[in-house]
Protein backbone atom coordinates (compact mmCIF):
# COMPACT_ATOMS: atom_id res chain seq x y z
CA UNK A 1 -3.44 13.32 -12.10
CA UNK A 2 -1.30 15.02 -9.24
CA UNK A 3 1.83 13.86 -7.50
CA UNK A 4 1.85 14.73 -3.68
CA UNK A 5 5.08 14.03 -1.48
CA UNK A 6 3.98 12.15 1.67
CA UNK A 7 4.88 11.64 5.10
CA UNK A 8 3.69 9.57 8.09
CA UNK A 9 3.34 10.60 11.84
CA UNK A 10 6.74 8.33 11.64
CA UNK A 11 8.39 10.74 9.40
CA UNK A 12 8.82 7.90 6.64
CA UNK A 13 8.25 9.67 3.22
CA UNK A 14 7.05 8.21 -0.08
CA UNK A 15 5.73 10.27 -3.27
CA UNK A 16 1.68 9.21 -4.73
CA UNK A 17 -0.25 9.80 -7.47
CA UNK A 18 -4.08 10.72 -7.09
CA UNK A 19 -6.52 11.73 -9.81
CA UNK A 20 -7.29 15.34 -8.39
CA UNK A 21 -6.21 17.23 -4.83
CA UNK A 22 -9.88 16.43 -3.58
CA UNK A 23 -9.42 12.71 -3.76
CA UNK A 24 -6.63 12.87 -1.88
CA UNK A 25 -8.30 14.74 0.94
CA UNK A 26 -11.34 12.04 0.85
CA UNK A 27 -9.46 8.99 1.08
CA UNK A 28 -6.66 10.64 3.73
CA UNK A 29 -9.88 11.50 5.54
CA UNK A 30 -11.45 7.89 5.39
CA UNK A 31 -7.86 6.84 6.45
CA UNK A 32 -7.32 4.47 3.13
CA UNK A 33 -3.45 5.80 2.65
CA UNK A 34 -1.16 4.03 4.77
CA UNK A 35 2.44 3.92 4.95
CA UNK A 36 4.33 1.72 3.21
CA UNK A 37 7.08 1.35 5.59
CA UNK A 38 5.08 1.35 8.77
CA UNK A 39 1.14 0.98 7.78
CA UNK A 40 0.39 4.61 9.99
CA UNK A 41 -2.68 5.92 8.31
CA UNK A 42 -1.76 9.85 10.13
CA UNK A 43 -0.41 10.59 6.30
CA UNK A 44 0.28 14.56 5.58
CA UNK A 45 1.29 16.44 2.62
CA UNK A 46 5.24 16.84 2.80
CA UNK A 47 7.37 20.23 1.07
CA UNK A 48 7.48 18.89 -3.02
CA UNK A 49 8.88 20.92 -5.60
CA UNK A 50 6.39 21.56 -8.40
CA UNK A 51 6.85 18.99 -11.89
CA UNK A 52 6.48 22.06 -14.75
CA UNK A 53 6.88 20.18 -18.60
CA UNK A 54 8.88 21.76 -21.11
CA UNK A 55 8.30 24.27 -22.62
CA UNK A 56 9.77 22.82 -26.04
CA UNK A 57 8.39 20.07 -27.99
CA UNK A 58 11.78 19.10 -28.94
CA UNK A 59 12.19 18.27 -25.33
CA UNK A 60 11.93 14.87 -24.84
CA UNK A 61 9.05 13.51 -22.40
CA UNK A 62 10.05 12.00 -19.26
CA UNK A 63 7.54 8.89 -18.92
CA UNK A 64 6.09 9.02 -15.00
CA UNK A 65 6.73 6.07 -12.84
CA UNK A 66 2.89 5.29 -12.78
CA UNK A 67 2.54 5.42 -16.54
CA UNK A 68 4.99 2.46 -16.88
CA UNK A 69 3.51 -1.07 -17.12
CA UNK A 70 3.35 -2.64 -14.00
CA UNK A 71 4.66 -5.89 -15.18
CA UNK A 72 8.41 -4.10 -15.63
CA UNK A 73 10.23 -2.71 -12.45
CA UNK A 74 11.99 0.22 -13.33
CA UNK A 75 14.92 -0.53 -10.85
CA UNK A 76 16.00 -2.74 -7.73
CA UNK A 77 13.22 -1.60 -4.91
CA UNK A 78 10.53 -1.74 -7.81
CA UNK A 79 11.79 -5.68 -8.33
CA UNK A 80 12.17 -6.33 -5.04
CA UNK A 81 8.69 -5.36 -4.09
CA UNK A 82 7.70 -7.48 -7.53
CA UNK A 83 9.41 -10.76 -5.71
CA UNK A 84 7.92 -10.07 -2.59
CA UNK A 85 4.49 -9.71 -4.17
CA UNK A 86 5.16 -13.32 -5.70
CA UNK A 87 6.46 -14.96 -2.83
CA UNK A 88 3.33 -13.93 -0.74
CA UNK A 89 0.93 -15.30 -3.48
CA UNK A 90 2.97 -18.52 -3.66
CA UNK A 91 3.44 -18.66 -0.05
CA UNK A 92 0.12 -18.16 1.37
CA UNK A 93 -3.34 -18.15 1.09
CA UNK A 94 -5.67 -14.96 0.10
CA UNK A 95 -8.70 -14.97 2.81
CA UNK A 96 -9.84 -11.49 1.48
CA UNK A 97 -12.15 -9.66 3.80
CA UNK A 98 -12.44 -12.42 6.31
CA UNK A 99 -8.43 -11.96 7.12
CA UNK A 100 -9.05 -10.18 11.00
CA UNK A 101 -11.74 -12.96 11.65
CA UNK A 102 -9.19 -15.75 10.11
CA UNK A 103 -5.94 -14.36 12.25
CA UNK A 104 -8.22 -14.10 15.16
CA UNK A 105 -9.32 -17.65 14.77
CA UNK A 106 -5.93 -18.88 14.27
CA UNK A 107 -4.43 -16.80 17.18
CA UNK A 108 -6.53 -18.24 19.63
CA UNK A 109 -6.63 -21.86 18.33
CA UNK A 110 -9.73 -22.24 16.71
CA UNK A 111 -8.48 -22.41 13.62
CA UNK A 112 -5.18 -24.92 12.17
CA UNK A 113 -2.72 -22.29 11.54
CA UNK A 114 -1.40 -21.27 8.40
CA UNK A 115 0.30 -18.25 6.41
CA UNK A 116 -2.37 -16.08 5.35
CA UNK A 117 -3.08 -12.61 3.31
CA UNK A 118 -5.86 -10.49 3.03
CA UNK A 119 -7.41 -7.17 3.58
CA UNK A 120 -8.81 -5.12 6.82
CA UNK A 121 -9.89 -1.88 7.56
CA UNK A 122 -7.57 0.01 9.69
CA UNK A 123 -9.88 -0.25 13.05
CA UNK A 124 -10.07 -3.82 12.76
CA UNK A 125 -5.79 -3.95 12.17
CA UNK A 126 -5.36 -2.02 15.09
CA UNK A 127 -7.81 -4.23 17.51
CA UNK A 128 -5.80 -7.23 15.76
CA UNK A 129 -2.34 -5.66 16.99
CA UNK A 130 -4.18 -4.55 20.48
CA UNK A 131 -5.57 -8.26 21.41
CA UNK A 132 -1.85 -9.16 20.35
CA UNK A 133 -2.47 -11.37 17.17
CA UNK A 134 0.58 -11.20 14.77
CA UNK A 135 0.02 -9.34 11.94
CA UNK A 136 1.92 -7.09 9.48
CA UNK A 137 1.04 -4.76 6.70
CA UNK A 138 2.14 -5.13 3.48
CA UNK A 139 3.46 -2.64 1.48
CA UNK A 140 1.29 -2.95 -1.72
CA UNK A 141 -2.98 -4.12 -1.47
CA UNK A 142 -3.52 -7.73 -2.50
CA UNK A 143 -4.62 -8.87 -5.61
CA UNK A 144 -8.33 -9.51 -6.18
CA UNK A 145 -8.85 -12.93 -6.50
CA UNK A 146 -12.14 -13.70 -8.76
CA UNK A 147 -13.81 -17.20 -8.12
């Protein structure tokens, strides 16, 4: 696992884990890292200062944020994004990969409007955002719901 320090086209920064340097490059390429203040998928590697363990086995181990259980928040933003989380799965309904055909239906009447989540590929966000449809990213992917 390696830790990169991130930054958007926006200049928003946020820190991410990736199982080697090459994954990173592959899914930056395919565009599947987005900002989690803005959604911009133009993500670059930012100046980080390398993590080097102790040198001492005496030293005690700092745990890594991504090695905690998810279930826990290890402080206020980490709740907050917990709440948020559960307010969008009580709040609305999961429509998975049909979400841009769903929004589209609703925007233009089709379809009785309601507050819905889901996933879509950044192309099909954008041309959401272009034709004018509301939509926002969220700051964490959905859930997978199983039937």
């Amino acid at each position: 696992m390696i830790k990169f320090s991130l930054k958007c086209t926006q200049d928003h920064r946020f820190d991410s884990w990736f199982q080697s340097a090459e994954a990173y490059d592959k899914l930056v390429g395919r565009g599947l890292i987005a900002c989690a203040v803005c959604g911009d998928t133009g993500i670059a590697k930012s100046i980080m200062a390398p993590n080097v363990r102790p040198g001492s086995a005496d030293t005690p181990r700092r745990v890594p944020s991504a090695a905690r259980p998810l279930s826990t928040p290890s402080g206020p933003a980490e709740a907050a994004m917990a709440e948020l989380r559960r307010r969008i799965d009580a709040n609305s309904e999961y429509v998975g990969t049909e979400f841009a055909a769903q929004a589209r239906g609703m925007h233009a009447g089709g379809a009785p409007a309601r507050s819905i989540h889901g996933e879509a590929r950044p192309a099909e966000a954008r041309k959401l955002m272009e034709e004018g449809v509301p939509i926002l990213p969220l700051p964490f992917r959905p859930a997978r719901k199983v039937n």
